[in-house]
Protein backbone atom coordinates (compact mmCIF):
# COMPACT_ATOMS: atom_id res chain seq x y z
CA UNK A 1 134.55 133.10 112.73
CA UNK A 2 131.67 131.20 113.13
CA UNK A 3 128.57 132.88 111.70
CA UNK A 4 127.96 130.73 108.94
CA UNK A 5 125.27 127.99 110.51
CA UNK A 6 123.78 124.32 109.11
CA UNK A 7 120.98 122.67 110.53
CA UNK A 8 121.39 119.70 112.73
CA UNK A 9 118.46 116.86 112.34
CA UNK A 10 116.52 119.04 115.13
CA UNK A 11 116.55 121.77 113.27
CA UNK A 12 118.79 124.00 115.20
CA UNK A 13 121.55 126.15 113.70
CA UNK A 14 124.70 124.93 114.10
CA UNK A 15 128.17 127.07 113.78
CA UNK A 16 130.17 125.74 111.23
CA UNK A 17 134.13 125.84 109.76
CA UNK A 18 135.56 124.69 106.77
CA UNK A 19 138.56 122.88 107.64
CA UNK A 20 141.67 122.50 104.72
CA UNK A 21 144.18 120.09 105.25
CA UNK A 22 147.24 119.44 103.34
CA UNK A 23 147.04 121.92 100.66
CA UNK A 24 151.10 122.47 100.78
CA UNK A 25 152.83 123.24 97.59
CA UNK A 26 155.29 120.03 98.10
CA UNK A 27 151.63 118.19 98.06
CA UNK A 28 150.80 120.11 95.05
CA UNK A 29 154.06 119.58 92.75
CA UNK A 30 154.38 122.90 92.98
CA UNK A 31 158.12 122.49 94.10
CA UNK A 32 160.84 121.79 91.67
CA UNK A 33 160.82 117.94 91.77
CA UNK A 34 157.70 117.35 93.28
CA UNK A 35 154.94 115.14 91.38
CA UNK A 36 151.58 116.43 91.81
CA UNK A 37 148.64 114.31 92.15
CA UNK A 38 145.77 113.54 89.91
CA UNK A 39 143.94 116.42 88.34
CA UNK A 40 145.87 118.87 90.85
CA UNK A 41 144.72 121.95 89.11
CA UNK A 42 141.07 120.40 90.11
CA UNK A 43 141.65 120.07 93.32
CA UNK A 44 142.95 123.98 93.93
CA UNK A 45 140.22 125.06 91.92
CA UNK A 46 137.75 123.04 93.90
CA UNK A 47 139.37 123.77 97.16
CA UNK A 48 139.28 127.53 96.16
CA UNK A 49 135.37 127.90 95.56
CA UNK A 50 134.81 126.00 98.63
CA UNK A 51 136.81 128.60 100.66
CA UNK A 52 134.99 131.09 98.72
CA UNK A 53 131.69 129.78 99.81
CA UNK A 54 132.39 129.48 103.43
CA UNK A 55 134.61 132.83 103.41
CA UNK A 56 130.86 134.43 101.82
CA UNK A 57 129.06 132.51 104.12
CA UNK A 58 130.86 133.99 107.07
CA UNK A 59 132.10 130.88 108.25
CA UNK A 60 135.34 130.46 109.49
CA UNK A 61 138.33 128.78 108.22
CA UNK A 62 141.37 126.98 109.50
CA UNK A 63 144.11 125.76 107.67
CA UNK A 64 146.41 122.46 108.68
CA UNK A 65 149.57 121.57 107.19
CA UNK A 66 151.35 118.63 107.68
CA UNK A 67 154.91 118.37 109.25
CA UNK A 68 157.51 115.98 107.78
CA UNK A 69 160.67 116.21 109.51
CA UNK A 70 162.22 113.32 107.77
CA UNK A 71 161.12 115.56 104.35
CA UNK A 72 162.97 118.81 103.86
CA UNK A 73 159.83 119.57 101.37
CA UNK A 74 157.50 119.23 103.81
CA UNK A 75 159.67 120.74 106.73
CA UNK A 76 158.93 124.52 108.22
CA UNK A 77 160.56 127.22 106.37
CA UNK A 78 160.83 125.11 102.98
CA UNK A 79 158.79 127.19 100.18
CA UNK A 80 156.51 123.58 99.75
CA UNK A 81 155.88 123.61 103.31
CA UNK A 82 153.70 126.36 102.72
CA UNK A 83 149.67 126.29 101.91
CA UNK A 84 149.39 127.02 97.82
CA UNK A 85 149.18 130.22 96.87
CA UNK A 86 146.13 130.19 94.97
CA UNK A 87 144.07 129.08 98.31
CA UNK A 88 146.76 131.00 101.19
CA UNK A 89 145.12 131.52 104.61
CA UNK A 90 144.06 135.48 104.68
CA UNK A 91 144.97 137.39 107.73
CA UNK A 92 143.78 136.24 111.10
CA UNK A 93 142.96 132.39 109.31
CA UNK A 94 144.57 130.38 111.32
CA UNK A 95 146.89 127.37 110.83
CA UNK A 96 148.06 124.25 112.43
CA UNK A 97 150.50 122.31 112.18
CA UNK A 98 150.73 118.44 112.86
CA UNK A 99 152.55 115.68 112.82
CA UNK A 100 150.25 112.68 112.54
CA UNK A 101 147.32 111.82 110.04
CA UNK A 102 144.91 113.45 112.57
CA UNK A 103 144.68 117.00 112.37
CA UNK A 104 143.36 116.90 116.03
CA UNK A 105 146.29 114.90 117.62
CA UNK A 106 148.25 116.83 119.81
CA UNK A 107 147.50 120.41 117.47
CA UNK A 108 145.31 123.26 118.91
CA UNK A 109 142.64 122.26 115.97
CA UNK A 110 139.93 121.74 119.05
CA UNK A 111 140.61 124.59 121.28
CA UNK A 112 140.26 126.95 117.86
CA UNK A 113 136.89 125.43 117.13
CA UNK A 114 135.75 125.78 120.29
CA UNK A 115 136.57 128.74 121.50
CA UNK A 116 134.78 130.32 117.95
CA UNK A 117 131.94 128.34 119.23
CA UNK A 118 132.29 126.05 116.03
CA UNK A 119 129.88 122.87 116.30
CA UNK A 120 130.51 121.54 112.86
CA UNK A 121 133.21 121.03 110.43
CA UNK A 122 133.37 120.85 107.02
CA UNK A 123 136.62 119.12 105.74
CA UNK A 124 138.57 119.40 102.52
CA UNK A 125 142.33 118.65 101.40
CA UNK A 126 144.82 115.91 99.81
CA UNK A 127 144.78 112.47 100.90
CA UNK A 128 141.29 112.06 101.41
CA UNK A 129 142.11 108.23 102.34
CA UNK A 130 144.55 109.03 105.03
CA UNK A 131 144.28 112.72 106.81
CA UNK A 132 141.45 113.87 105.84
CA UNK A 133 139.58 110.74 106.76
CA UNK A 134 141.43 110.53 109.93
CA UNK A 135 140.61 114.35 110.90
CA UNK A 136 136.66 113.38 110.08
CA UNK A 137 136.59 110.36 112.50
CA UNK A 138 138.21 112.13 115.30
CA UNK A 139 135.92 114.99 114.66
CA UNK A 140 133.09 112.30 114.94
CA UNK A 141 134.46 110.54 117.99
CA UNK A 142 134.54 114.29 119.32
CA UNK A 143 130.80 114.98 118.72
């Protein structure tokens, strides 16, 4: 999973992942009902060359969704629960689940990075101001 490299400040290569949160069809008004956000199609078609790139790259790829029990839309087994179709995980892409902003509280997110050897993430998704930006300061805090 984790062949695709950057270069730290030292110079050495550093295993990287491209890590997608959010990208549920609820998220995406994809779901009878559901509004989608600004300039939706966009964002797929944004998030999809980016998985592209890493997927060429050899890098690996996880996948997070966010739980919302209060939110039969966002709820396991709901058809908007699901990642988009146009960017679904491919087989053996894994993907977490979580409950809070942070894709690393209380998920497996960390033990999957590290046992691929990953050293650097790369993060993309919805609600850049909220999960997204929480996942990248934990990662941070995480070195």
């Amino acid at each position: 999973m984790s062949e695709a490299t950057t270069s730290g400040p030292d110079g050495e290569d550093r295993p990287t992942a491209l890590v997608v949160i959010d990208m549920q069809r609820a998220m995406l008004g994809s779901e009878p009902g559901e509004p989608a956000p600004h300039r939706a199609d966009e964002v797929i078609a944004n998030t999809a060359g980016m998985l592209e790139r890493a997927r060429a790259a050899g890098a690996g790829v996880i996948f997070v969704r966010h739980v919302e029990p209060r939110y039969p839309a966002m709820s396991p087994g709901h058809p908007g629960f699901e990642v988009h179709d146009a960017i679904a995980p491919l087989p053996g892409e894994p993907v977490v689940d979580k409950l809070a902003c942070d894709a690393f509280c209380d998920t497996p997110l960390a033990e999957l990075l590290a046992e691929r050897g990953v050293s650097h993430v790369a993060l993309c998704g919805l609600q850049t101001e909220a999960c997204v930006d929480s996942t990248s300061r934990s990662a941070m805090h995480r070195g």
